[in-house]
Every structure is written in structure tokens, then in C-alpha cells.
Protein backbone atom coordinates (compact mmCIF):
# COMPACT_ATOMS: atom_id res chain seq x y z
CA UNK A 1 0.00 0.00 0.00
CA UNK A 2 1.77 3.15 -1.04
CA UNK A 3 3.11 5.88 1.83
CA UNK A 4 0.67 8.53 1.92
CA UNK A 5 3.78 11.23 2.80
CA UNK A 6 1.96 14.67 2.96
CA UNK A 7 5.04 16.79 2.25
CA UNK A 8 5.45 16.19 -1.29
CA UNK A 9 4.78 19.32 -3.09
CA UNK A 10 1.57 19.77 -5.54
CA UNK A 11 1.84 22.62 -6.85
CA UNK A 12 5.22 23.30 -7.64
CA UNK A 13 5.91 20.35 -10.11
CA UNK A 14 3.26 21.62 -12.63
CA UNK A 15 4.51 25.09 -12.80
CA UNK A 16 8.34 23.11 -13.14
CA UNK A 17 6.50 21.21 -16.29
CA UNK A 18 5.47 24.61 -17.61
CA UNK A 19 8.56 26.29 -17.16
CA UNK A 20 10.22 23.33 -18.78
CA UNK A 21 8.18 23.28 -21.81
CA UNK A 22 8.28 27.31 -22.25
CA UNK A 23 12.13 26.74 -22.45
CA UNK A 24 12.17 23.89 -24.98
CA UNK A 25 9.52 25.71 -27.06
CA UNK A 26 11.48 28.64 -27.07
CA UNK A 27 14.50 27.23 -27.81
CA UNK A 28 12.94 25.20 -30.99
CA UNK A 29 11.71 28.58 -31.76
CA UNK A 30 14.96 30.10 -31.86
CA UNK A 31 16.64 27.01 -33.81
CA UNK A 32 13.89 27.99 -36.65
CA UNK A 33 15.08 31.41 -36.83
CA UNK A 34 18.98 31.04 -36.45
CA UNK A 35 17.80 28.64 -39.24
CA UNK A 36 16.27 31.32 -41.86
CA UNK A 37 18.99 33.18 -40.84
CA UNK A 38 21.51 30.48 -42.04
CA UNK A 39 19.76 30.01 -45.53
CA UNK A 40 19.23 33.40 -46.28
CA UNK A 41 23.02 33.91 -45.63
CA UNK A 42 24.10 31.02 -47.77
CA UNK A 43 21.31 31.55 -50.25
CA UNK A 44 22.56 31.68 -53.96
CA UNK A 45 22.46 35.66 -53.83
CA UNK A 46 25.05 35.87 -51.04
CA UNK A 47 24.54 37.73 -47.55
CA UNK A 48 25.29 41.22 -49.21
CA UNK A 49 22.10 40.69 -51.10
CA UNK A 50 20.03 38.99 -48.95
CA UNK A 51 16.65 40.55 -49.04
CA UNK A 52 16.26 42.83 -46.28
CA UNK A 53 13.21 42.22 -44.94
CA UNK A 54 13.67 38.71 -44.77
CA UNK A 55 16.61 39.02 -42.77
CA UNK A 56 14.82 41.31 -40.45
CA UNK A 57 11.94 39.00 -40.00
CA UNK A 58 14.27 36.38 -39.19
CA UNK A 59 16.19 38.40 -36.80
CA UNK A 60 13.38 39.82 -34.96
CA UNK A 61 11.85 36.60 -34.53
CA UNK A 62 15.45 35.34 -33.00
CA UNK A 63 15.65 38.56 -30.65
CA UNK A 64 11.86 37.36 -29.47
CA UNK A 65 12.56 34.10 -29.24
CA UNK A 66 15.84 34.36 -26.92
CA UNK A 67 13.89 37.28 -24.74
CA UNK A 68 10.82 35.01 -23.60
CA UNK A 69 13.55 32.30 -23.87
CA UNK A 70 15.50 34.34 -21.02
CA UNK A 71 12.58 35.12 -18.97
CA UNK A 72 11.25 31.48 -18.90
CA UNK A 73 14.61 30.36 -18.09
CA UNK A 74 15.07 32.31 -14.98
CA UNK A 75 11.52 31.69 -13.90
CA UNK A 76 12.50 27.92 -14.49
CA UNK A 77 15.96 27.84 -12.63
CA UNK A 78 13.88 29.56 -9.49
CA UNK A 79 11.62 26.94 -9.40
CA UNK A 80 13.31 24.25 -10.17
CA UNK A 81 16.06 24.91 -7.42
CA UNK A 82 13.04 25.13 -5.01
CA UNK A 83 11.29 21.97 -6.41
CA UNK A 84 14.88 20.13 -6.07
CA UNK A 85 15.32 21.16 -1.98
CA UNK A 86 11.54 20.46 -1.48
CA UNK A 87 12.23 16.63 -2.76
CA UNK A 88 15.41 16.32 -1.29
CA UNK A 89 13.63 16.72 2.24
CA UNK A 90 10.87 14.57 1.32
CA UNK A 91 13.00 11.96 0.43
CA UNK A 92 15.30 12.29 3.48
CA UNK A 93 11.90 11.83 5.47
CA UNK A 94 11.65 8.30 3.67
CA UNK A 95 14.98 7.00 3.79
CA UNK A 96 17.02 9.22 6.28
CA UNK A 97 20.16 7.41 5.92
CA UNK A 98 20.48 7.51 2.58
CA UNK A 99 22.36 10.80 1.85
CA UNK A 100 25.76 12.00 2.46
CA UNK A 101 24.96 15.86 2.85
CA UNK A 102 22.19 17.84 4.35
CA UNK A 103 19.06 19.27 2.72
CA UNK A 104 20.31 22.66 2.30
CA UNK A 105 22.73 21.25 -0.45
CA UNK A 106 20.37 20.88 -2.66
CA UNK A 107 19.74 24.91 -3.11
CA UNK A 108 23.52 25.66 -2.36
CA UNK A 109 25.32 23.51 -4.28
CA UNK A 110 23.97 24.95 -7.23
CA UNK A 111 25.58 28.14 -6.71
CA UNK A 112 29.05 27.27 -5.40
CA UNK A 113 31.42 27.15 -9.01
CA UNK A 114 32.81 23.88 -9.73
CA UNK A 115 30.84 22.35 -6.95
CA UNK A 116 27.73 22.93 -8.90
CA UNK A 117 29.03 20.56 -11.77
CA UNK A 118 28.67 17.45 -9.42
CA UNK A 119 26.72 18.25 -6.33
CA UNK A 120 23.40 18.37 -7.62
CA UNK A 121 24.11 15.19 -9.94
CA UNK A 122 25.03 13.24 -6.78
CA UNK A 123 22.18 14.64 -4.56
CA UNK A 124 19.65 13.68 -7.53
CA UNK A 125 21.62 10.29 -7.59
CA UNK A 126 20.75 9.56 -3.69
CA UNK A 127 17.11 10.56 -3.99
CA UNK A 128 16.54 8.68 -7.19
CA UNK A 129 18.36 5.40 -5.58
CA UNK A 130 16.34 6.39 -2.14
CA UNK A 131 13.00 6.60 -3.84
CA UNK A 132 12.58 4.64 -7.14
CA UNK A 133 13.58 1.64 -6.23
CA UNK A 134 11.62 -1.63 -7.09
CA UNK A 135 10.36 -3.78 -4.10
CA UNK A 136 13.09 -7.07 -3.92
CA UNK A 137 11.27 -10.32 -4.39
CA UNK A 138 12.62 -13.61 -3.66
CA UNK A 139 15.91 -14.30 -4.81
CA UNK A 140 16.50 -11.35 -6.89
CA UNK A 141 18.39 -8.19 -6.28
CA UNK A 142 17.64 -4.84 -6.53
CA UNK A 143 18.24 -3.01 -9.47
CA UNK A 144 17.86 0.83 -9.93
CA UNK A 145 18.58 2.15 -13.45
CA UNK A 146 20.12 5.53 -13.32
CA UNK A 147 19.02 6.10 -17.12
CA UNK A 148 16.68 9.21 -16.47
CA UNK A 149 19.30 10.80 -14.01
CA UNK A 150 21.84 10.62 -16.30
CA UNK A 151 20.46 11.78 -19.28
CA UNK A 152 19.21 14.60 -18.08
CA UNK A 153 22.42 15.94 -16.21
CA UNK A 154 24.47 14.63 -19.05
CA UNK A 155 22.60 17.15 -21.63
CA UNK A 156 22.71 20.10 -18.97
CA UNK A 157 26.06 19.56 -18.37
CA UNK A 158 26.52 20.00 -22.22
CA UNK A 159 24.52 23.18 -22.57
CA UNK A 160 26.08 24.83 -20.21
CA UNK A 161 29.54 24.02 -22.14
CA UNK A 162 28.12 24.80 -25.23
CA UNK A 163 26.48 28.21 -24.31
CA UNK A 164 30.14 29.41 -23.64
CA UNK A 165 31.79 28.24 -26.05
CA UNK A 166 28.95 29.53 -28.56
CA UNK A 167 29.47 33.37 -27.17
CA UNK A 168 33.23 33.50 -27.56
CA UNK A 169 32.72 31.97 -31.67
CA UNK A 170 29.17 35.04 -31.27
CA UNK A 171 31.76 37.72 -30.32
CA UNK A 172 34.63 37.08 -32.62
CA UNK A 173 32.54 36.33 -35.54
CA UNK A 174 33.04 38.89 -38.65
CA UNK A 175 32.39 37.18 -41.86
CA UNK A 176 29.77 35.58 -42.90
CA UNK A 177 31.18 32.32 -42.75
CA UNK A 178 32.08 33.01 -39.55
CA UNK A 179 28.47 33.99 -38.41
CA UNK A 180 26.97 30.74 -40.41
CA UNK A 181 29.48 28.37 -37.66
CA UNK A 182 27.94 31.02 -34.98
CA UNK A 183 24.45 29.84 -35.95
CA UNK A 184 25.39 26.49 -36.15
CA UNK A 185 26.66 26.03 -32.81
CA UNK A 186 23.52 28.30 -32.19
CA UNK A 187 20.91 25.83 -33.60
CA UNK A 188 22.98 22.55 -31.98
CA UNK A 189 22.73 23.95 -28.80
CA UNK A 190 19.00 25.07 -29.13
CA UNK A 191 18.25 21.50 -29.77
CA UNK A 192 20.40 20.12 -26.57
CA UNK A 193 18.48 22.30 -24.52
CA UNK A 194 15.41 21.39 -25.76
CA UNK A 195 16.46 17.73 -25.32
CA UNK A 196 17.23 18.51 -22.03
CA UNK A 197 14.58 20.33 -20.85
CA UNK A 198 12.51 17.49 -21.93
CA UNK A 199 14.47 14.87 -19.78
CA UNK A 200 14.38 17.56 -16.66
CA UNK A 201 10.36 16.83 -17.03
CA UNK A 202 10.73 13.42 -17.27
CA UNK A 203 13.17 13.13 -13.80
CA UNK A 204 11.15 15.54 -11.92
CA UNK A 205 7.85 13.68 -13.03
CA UNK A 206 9.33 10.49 -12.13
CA UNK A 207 10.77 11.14 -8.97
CA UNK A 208 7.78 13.29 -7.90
CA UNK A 209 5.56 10.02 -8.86
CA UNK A 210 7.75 7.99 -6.32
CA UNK A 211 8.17 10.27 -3.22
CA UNK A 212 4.40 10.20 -2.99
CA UNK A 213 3.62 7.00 -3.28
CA UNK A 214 6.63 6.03 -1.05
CA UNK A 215 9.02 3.22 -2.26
CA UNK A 216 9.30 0.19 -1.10
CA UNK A 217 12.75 0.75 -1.01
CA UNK A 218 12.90 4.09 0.77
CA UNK A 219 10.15 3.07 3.52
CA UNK A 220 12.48 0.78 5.11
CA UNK A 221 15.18 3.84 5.62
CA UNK A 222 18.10 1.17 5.15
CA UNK A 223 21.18 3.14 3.95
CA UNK A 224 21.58 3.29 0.40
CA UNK A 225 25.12 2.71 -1.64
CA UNK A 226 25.03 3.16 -5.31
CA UNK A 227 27.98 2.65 -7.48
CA UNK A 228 26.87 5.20 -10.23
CA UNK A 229 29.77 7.32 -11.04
CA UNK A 230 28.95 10.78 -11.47
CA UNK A 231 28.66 12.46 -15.03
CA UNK A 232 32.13 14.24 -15.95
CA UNK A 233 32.16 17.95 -16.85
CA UNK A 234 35.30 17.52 -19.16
């Protein structure tokens, strides 16, 4: 019978979903205008004589794209942070012995450099391992796959590498050949984003799903050891 546990948040997991989506969509929407931008550039005519309006609409729709894309970004990381500290206590409540730091890691260790490009990764490890794992039956062992935790710190791990190594090419570019690589790396990491926003839904869904209907694994509060290594930022 699941574990009625009645600190798991309610509210703030759809407005995570939202925010989630509102990123992704905004990124695809940028990809489709880096992507005019790209053909109009390399368009038989050249960029000299690219017509003007179309490389306005294409631009303005870019500069629109990456300001709601900013705002629902911030909004997101907000929420997000406070969704992640919300589960980490809930889960500590199921399976207290089952994390190596305390609950206020999971807001600071986001905003400590370095630190931040492991912390959270291992803190979403312990809760995942804590609180989605199958009931053991007779004879077998437990398994946990780690796929959904990985995934999704794997492809934020990359957009945050990508985003600066996309302004340095932004800054330096001059030529248009050098602006079509800029809106290359552009599009790419539009797409990662998206992709990662998407598996960001999927953990927090997931894990959300399994604090409130309290694991079989997590009720008993045994410690829990996972040999997962954490993603590398290199």
C-alpha cells in the first residue's frame, strides 16, 4: 500500500513542467530562426544581397525568441532549485540514511562554481536510488537504473559548455562564414536544450511520482550505496 507522505509538493511540479516546456519551445523557436537566418546567408544571392526584410523578419523573430527564452529560463531555474530542496527533504523523510549531505545542499550547491558541476548530480543520484527503487522479491536483487538521471544531467552539463563556447565563436565572428558556424553552434545547442529540458520533465515527473507513493525501497530507511559514477564535466 503506497506511503501517503503529505510533504510532497503539488503545486510546484506543474509550474516546473510549464517552465520546462516554455524553455524547450522557445528554444525550438529560436533554432527555426537562427535557421532562416543560415539560408538566407548562404542563399545563392550571397549575404550582401540577402533581401532585407527577410533578414529582419528572421532576426526579430530570434531577438523574441531568446527574450521570452531568457525570462522562462530564470523563472524555471527559481523553481526548479526550489522543487529540487523540497524533494530532497521529502525523500530524506523516507529514507534518512540515505544521503551524504544535508538538505540545504540541494539549493547551495547549485551556486558554489565547480561544486555545482557534481553536487546536484550526486544529490539527484541519492534521492533517485532512495525513492525509485523496485520492491526485492525472492531471490533477486535490486536493481535501480540511473538512465533518467543521467540523461538529463548529461545534456545540462553540455549546454552549459556549449552556451560558452557559442558566445566566444558570437563575439569574434566577422564574416559571414564566420556567423553561419555562430548559428550552427547556435541551432545545436538550441536542440540540446530542448532535449534537455525534456528529460528535466521526465526526472522531476518520475521522482515526484515515487516520493508520494513512497518506495518500497525508501520506507524501510536502510542506507543506500550506489555505485553510479557521477557524469564528468570535461
Amino acid at each position: 500500500m503506497p506511503l501517503a507522505f503529505p510533504g510532497v509538493p503539488r503545486v510546484l511540479l506543474p509550474v516546473v513542467v510549464a517552465l520546462l516546456t516554455a524553455v524547450a519551445l522557445t528554444d525550438l523557436l529560436g533554432v527555426l530562426a537562427d535557421a532562416r537566418t543560415y539560408a538566407l546567408i548562404g542563399g545563392d544571392a550571397g549575404f550582401a544581397f540577402a533581401p532585407e526584410r527577410s533578414y529582419a523578419s528572421a532576426r526579430l523573430l530570434a531577438d523574441r525568441a531568446g527574450l521570452f527564452h531568457d525570462m522562462a529560463f530564470s523563472l524555471c531555474v527559481l523553481v526548479f532549485v526550489l522543487w529540487f530542496h523540497r524533494m530532497r527533504r521529502c525523500a530524506g523523510a523516507l529514507a534518512p540514511q540515505g544521503f551524504t549531505s544535508g538538505p540545504g545542499w540541494a539549493i547551495g550547491s547549485w551556486f558554489v562554481p565547480l561544486l555545482n558541476l557534481w553536487r546536484p548530480y550526486r544529490i539527484a543520484i541519492e534521492m533517485w536510488a532512495a525513492c525509485v527503487r523496485p520492491a526485492p522479491g525472492p531471490g533477486r536483487p535490486v536493481k535501480t537504473s540511473f538512465l533518467p538521471v543521467n540523461l538529463w544531467w548529461g545534456l545540462f552539463v553540455c549546454t552549459g559548455l556549449s552556451s560558452g563556447y557559442t558566445r566566444r565563436l558570437q563575439a569574434n565572428a566577422e564574416t559571414p562564414g564566420q556567423l553561419q558556424e555562430v548559428l550552427l553552434r547556435l541551432m545545436l545547442h538550441g536542440v540540446v536544450e530542448a532535449l534537455a529540458a525534456a528529460a528535466a520533465m521526465h526526472f522531476a515527473v518520475r521522482l515526484t511520482r515515487a516520493v508520494r507513493g513512497g518506495s518500497p525501497g525508501a520506507q524501510t530507511g536502510a542506507p543506500v550505496r550506489t555505485s553510479t559514477a557521477p557524469v564528468s564535466s570535461e
